[in-house]
PDB file of N, CA and C in Angstrom:
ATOM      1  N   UNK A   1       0.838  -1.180   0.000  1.00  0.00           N
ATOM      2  CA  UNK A   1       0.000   0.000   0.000  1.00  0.00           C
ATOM      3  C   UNK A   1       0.886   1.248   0.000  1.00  0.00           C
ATOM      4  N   UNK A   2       0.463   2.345  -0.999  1.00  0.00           N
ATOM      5  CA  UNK A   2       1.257   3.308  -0.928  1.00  0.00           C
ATOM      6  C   UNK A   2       0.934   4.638   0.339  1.00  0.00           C
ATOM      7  N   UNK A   3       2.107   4.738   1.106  1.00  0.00           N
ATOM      8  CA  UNK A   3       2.160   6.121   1.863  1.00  0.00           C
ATOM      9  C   UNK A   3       1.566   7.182   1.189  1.00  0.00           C
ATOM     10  N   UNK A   4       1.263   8.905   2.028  1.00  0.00           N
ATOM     11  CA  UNK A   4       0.840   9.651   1.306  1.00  0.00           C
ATOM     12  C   UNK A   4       2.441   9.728   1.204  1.00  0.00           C
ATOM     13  N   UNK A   5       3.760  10.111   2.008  1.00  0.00           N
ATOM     14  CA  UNK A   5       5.110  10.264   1.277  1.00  0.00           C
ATOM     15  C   UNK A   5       5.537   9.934   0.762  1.00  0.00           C
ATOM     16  N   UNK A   6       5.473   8.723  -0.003  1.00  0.00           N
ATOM     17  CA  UNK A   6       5.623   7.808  -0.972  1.00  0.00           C
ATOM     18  C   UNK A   6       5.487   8.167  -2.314  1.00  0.00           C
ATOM     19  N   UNK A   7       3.844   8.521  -2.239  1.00  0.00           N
ATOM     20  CA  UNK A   7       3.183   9.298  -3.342  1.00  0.00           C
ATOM     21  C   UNK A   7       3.814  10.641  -3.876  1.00  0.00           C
ATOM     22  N   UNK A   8       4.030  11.599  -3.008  1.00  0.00           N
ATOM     23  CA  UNK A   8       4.430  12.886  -2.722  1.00  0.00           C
ATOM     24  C   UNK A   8       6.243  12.740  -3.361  1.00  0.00           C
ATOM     25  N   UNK A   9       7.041  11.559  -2.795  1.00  0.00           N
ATOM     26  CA  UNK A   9       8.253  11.402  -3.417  1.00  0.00           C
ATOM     27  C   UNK A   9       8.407  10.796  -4.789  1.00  0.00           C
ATOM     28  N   UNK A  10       7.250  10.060  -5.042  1.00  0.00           N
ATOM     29  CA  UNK A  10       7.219   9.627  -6.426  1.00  0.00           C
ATOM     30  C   UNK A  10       6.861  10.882  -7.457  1.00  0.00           C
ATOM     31  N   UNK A  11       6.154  11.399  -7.255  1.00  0.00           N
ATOM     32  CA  UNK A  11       5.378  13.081  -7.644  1.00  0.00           C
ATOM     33  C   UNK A  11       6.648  13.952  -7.510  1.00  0.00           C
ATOM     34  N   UNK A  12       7.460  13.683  -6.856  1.00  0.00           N
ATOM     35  CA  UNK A  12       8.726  14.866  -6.769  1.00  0.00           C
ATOM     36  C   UNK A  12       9.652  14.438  -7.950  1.00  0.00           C
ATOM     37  N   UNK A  13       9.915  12.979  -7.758  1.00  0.00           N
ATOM     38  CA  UNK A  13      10.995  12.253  -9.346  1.00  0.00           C
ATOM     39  C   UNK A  13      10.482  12.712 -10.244  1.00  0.00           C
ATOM     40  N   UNK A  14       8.670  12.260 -10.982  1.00  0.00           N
ATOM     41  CA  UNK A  14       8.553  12.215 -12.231  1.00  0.00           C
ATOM     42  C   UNK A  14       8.520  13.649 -12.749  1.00  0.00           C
ATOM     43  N   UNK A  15       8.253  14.374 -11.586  1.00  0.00           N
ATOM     44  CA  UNK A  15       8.895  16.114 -12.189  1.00  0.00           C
ATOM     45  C   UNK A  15       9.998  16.306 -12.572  1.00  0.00           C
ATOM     46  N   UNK A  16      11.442  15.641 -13.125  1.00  0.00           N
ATOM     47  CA  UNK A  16      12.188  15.826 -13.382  1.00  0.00           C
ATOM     48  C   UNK A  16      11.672  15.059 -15.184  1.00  0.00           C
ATOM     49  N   UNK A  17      11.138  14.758 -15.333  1.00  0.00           N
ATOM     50  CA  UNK A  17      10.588  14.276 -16.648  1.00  0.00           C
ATOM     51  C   UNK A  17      10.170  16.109 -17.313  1.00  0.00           C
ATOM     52  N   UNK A  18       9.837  16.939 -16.896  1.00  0.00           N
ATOM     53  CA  UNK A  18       9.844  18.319 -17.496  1.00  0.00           C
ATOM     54  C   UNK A  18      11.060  19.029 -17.747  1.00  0.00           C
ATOM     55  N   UNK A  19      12.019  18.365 -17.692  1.00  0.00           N
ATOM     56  CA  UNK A  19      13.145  19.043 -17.333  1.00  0.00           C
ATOM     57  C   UNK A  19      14.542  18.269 -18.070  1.00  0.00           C
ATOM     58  N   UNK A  20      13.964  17.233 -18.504  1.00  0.00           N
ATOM     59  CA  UNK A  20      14.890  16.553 -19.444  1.00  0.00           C
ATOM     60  C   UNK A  20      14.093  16.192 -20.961  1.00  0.00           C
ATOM     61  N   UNK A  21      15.625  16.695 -21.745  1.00  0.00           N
ATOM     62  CA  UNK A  21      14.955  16.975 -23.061  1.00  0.00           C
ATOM     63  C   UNK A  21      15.027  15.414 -23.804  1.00  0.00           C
ATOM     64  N   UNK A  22      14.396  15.475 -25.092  1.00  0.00           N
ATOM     65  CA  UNK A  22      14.337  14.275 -25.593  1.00  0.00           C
ATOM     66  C   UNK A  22      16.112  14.148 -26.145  1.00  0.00           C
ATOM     67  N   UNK A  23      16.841  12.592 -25.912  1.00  0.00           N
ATOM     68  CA  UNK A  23      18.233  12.897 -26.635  1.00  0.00           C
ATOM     69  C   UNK A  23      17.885  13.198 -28.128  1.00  0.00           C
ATOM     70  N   UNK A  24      16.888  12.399 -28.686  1.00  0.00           N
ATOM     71  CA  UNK A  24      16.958  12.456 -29.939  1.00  0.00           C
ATOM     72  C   UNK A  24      16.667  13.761 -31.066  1.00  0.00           C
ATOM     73  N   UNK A  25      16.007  14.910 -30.404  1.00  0.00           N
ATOM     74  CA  UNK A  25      15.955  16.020 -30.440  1.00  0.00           C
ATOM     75  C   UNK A  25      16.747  16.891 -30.226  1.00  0.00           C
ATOM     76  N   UNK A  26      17.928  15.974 -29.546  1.00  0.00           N
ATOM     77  CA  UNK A  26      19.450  17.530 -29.326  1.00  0.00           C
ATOM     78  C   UNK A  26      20.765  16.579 -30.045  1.00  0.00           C
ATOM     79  N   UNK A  27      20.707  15.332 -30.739  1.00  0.00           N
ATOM     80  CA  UNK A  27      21.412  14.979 -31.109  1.00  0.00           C
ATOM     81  C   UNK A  27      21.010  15.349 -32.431  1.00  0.00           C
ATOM     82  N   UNK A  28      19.662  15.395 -32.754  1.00  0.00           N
ATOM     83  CA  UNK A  28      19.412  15.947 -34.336  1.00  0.00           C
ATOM     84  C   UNK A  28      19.586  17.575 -34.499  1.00  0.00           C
ATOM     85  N   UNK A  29      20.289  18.161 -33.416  1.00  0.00           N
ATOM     86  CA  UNK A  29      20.319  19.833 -33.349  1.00  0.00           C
ATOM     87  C   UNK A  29      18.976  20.590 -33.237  1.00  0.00           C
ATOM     88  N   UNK A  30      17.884  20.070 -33.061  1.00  0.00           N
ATOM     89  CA  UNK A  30      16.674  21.079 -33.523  1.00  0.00           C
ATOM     90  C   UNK A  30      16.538  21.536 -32.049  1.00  0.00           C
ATOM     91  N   UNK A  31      16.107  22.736 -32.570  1.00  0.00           N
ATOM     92  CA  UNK A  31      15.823  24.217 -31.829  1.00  0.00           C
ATOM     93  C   UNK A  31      14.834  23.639 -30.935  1.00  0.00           C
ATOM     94  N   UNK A  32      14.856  24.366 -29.632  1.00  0.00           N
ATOM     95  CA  UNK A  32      13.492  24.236 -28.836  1.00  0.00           C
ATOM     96  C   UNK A  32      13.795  22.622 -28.457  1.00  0.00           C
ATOM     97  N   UNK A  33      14.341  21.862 -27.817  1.00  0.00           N
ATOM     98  CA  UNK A  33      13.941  19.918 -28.055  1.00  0.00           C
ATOM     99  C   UNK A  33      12.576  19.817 -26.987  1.00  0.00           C
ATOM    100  N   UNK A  34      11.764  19.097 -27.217  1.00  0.00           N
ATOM    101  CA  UNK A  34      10.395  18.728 -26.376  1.00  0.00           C
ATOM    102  C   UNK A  34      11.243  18.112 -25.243  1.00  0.00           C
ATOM    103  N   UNK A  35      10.715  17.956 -23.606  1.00  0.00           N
ATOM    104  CA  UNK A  35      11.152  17.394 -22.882  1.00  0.00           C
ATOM    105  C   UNK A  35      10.004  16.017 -22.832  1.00  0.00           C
ATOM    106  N   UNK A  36      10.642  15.214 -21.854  1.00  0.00           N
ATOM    107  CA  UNK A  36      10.273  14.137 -21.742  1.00  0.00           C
ATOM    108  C   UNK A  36       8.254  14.301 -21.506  1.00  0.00           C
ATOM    109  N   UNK A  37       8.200  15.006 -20.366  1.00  0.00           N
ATOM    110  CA  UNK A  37       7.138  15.680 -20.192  1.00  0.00           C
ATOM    111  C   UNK A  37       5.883  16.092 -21.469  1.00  0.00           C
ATOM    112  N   UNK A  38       6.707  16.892 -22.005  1.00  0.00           N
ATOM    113  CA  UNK A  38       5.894  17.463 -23.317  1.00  0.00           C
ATOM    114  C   UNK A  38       5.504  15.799 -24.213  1.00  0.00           C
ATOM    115  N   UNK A  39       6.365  14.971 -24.335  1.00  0.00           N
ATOM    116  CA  UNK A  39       6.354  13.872 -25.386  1.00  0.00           C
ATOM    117  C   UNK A  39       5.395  13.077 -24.753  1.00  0.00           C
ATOM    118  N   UNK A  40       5.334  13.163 -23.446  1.00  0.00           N
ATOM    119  CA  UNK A  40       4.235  12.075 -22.619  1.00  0.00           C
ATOM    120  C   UNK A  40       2.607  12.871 -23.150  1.00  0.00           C
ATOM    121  N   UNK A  41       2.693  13.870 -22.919  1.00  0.00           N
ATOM    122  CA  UNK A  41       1.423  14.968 -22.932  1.00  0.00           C
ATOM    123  C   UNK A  41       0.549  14.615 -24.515  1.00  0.00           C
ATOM    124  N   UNK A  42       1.765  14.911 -25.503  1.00  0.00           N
ATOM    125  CA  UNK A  42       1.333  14.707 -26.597  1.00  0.00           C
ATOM    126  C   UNK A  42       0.597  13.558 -27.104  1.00  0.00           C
ATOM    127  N   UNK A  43       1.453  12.295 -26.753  1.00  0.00           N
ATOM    128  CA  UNK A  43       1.541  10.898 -26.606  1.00  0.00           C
ATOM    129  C   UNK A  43      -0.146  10.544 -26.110  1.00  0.00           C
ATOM    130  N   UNK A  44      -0.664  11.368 -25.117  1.00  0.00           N
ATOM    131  CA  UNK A  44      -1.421  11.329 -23.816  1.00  0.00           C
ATOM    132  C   UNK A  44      -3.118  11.608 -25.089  1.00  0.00           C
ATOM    133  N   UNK A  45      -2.464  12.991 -25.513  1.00  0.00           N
ATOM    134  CA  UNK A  45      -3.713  13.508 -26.245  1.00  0.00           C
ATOM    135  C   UNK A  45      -3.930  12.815 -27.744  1.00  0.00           C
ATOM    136  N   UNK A  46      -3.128  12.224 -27.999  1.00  0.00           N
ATOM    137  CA  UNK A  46      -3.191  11.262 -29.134  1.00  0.00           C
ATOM    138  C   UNK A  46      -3.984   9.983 -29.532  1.00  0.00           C
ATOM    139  N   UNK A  47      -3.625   9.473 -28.335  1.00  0.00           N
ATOM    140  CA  UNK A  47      -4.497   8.170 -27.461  1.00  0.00           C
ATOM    141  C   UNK A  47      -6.000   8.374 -27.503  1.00  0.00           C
ATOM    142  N   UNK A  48      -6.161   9.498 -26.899  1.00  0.00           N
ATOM    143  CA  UNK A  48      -7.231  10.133 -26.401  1.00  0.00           C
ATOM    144  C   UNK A  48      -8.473  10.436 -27.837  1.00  0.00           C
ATOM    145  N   UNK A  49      -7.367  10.854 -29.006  1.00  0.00           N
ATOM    146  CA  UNK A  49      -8.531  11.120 -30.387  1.00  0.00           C
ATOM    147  C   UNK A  49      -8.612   9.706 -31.014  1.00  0.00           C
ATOM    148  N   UNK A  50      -8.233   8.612 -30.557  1.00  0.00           N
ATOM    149  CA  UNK A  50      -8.393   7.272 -31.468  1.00  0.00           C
ATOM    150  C   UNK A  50     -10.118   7.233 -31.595  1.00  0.00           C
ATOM    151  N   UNK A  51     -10.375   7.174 -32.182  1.00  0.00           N
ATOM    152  CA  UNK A  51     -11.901   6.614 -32.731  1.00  0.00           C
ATOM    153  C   UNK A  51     -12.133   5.402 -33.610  1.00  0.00           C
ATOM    154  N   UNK A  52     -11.617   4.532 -32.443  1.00  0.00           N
ATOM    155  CA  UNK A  52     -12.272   2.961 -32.811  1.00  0.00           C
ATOM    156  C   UNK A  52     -12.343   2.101 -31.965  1.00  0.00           C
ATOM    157  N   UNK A  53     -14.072   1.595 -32.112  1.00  0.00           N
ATOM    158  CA  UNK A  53     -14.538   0.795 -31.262  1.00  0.00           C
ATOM    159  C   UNK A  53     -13.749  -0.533 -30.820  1.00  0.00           C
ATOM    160  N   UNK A  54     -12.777  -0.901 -31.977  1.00  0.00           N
ATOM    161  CA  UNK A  54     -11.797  -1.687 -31.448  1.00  0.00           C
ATOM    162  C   UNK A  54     -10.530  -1.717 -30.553  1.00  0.00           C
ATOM    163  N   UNK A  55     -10.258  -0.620 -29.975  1.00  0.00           N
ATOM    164  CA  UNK A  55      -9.532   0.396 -29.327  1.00  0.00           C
ATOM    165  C   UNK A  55      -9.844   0.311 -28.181  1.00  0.00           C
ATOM    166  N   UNK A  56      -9.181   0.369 -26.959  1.00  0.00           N
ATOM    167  CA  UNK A  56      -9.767   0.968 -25.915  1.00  0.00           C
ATOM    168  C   UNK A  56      -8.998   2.015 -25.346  1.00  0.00           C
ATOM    169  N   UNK A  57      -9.150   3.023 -25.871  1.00  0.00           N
ATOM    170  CA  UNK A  57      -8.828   4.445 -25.457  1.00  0.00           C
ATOM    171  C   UNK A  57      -7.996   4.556 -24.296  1.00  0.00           C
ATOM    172  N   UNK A  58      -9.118   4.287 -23.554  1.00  0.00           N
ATOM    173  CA  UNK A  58      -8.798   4.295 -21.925  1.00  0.00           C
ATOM    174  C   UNK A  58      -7.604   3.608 -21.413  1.00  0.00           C
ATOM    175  N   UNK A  59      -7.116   2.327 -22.254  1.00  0.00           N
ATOM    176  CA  UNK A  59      -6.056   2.147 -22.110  1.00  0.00           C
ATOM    177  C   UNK A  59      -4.732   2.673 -22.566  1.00  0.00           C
ATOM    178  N   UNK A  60      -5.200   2.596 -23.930  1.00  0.00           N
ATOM    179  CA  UNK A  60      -3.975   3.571 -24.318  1.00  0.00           C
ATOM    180  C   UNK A  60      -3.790   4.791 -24.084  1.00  0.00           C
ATOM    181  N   UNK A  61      -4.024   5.199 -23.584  1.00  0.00           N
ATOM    182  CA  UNK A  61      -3.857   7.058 -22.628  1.00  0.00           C
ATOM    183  C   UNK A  61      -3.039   6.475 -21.624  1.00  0.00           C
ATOM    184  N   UNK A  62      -3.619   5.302 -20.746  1.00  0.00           N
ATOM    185  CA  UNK A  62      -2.713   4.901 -19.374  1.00  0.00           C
ATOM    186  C   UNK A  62      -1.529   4.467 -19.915  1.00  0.00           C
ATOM    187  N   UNK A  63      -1.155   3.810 -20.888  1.00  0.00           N
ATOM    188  CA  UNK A  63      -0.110   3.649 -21.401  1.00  0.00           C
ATOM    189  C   UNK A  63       0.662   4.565 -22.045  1.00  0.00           C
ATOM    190  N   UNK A  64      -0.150   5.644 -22.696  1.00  0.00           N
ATOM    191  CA  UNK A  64       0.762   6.824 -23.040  1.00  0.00           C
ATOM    192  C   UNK A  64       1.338   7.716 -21.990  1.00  0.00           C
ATOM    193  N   UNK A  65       0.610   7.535 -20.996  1.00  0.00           N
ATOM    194  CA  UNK A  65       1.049   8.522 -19.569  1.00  0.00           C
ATOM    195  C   UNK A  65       2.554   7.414 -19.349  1.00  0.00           C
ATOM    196  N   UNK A  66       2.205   6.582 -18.864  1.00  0.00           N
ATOM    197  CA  UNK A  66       3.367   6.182 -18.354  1.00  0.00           C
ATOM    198  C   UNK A  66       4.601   5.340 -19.043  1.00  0.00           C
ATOM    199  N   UNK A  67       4.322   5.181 -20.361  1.00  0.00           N
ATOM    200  CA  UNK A  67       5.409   4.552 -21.168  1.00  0.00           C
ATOM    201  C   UNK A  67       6.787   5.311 -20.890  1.00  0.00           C
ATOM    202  N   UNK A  68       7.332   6.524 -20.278  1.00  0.00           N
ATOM    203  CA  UNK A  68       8.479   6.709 -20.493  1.00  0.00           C
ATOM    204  C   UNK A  68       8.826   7.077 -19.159  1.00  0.00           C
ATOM    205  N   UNK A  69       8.224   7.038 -17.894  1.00  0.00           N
ATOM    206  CA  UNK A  69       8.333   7.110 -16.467  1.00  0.00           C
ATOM    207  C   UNK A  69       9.786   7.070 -16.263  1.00  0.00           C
ATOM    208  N   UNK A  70      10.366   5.527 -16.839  1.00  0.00           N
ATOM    209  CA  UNK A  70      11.831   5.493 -16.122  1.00  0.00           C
ATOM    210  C   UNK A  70      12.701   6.681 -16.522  1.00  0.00           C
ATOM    211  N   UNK A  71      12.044   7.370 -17.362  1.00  0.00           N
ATOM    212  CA  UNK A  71      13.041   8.356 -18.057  1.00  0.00           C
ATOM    213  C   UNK A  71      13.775   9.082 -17.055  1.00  0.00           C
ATOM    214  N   UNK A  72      12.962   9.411 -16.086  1.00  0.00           N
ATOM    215  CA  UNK A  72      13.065  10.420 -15.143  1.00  0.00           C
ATOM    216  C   UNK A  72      13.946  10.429 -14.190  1.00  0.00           C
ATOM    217  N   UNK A  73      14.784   8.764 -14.182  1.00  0.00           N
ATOM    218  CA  UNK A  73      15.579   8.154 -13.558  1.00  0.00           C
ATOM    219  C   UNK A  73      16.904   7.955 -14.394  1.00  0.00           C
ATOM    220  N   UNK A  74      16.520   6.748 -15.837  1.00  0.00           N
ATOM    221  CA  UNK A  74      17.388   6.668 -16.299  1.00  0.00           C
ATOM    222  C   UNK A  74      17.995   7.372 -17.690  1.00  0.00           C
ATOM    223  N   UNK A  75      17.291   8.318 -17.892  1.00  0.00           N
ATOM    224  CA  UNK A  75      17.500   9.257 -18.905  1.00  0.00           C
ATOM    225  C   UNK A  75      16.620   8.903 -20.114  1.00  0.00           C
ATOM    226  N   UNK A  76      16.832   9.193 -21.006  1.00  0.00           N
ATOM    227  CA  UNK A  76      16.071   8.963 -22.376  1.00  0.00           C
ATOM    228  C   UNK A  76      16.824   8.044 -23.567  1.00  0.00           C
ATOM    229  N   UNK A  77      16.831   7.228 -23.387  1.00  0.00           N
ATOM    230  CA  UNK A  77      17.900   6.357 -24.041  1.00  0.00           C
ATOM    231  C   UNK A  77      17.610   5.794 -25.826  1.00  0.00           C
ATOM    232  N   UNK A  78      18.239   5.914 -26.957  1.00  0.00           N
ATOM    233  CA  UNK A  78      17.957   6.054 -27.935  1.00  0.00           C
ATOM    234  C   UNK A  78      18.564   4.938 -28.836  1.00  0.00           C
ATOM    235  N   UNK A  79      18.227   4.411 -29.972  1.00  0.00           N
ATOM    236  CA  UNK A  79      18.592   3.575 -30.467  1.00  0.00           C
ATOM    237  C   UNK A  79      20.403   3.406 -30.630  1.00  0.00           C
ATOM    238  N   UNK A  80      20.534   4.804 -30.601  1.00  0.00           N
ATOM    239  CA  UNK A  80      21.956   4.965 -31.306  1.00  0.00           C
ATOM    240  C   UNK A  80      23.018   5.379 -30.029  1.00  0.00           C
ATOM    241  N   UNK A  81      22.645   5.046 -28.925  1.00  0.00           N
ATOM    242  CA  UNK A  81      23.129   4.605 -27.875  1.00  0.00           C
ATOM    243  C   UNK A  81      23.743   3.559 -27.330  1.00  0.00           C
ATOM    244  N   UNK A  82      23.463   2.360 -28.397  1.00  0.00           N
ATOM    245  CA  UNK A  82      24.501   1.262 -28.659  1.00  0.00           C
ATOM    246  C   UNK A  82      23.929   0.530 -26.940  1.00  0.00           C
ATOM    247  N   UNK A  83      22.652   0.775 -27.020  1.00  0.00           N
ATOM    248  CA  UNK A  83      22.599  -0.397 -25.532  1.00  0.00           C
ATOM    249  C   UNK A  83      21.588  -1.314 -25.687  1.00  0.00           C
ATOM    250  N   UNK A  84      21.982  -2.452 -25.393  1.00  0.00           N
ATOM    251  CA  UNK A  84      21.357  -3.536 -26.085  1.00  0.00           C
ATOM    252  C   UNK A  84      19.918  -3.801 -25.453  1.00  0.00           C
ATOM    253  N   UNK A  85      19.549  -3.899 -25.829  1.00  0.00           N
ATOM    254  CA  UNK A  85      17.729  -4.518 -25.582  1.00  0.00           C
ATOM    255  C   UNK A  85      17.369  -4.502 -24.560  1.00  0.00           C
ATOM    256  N   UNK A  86      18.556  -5.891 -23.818  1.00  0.00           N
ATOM    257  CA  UNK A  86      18.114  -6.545 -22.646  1.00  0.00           C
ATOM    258  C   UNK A  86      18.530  -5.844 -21.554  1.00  0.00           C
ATOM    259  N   UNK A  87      19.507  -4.733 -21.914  1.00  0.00           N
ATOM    260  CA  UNK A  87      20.339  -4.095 -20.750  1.00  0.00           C
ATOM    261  C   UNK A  87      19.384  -2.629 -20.530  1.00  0.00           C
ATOM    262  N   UNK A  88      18.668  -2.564 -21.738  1.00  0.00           N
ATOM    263  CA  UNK A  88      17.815  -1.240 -21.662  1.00  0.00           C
ATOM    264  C   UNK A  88      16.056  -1.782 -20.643  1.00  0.00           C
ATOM    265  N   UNK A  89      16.157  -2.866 -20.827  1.00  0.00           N
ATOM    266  CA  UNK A  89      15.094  -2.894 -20.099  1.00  0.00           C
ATOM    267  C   UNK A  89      15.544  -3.614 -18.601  1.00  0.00           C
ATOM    268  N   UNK A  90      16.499  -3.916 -18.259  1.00  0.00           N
ATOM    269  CA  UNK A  90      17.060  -4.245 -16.831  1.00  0.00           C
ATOM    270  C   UNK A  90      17.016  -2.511 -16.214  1.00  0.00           C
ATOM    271  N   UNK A  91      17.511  -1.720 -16.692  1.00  0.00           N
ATOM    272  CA  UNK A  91      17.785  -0.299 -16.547  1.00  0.00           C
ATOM    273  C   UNK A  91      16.177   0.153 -16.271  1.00  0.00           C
ATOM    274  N   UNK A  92      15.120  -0.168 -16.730  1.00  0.00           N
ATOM    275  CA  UNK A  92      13.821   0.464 -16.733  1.00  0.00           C
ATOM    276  C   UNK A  92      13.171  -0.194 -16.027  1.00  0.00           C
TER     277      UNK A  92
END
């Protein structure tokens, strides 16, 4: 069962997800890079316009919220980062 400090310290990490930019956006040089934050948001409202009954929305929003959580910990890690599969998801 989660503490309310628990909650409150988990809520303090994933705020560092606003604050780290995407790598793949500053390794391609472009101006402005979206942070992790912004890419979840987008991700979030995307989900959200699917219109099909085969779909369940509702899930994929919960999955767009939290698909990149570990970021906030272990950075934003990119194909061309040379880290292999299994070591990227031990890390997450």
């Amino acid at each position: 069962m989660s503490t309310p400090s628990s909650i409150v310290n988990f809520l303090h990490i994933i705020e560092n997800l606003k604050h780290i930019k995407r790598t793949g956006w500053i390794n391609h040089n472009i101006k402005n890079p979206e942070s992790i934050a912004d890419h979840i948001y987008r991700m979030a409202v995307m989900a959200m316009l699917i219109n099909d009954k085969n779909i369940n929305t509702s899930k994929c929003v919960k999955m767009a919220i939290i698909h990149d959580l570990a970021e906030c910990i272990i950075g934003d890690i990119t194909p061309h980062d040379n880290i292999n599969i299994h070591d990227k998801h031990l890390l997450e």
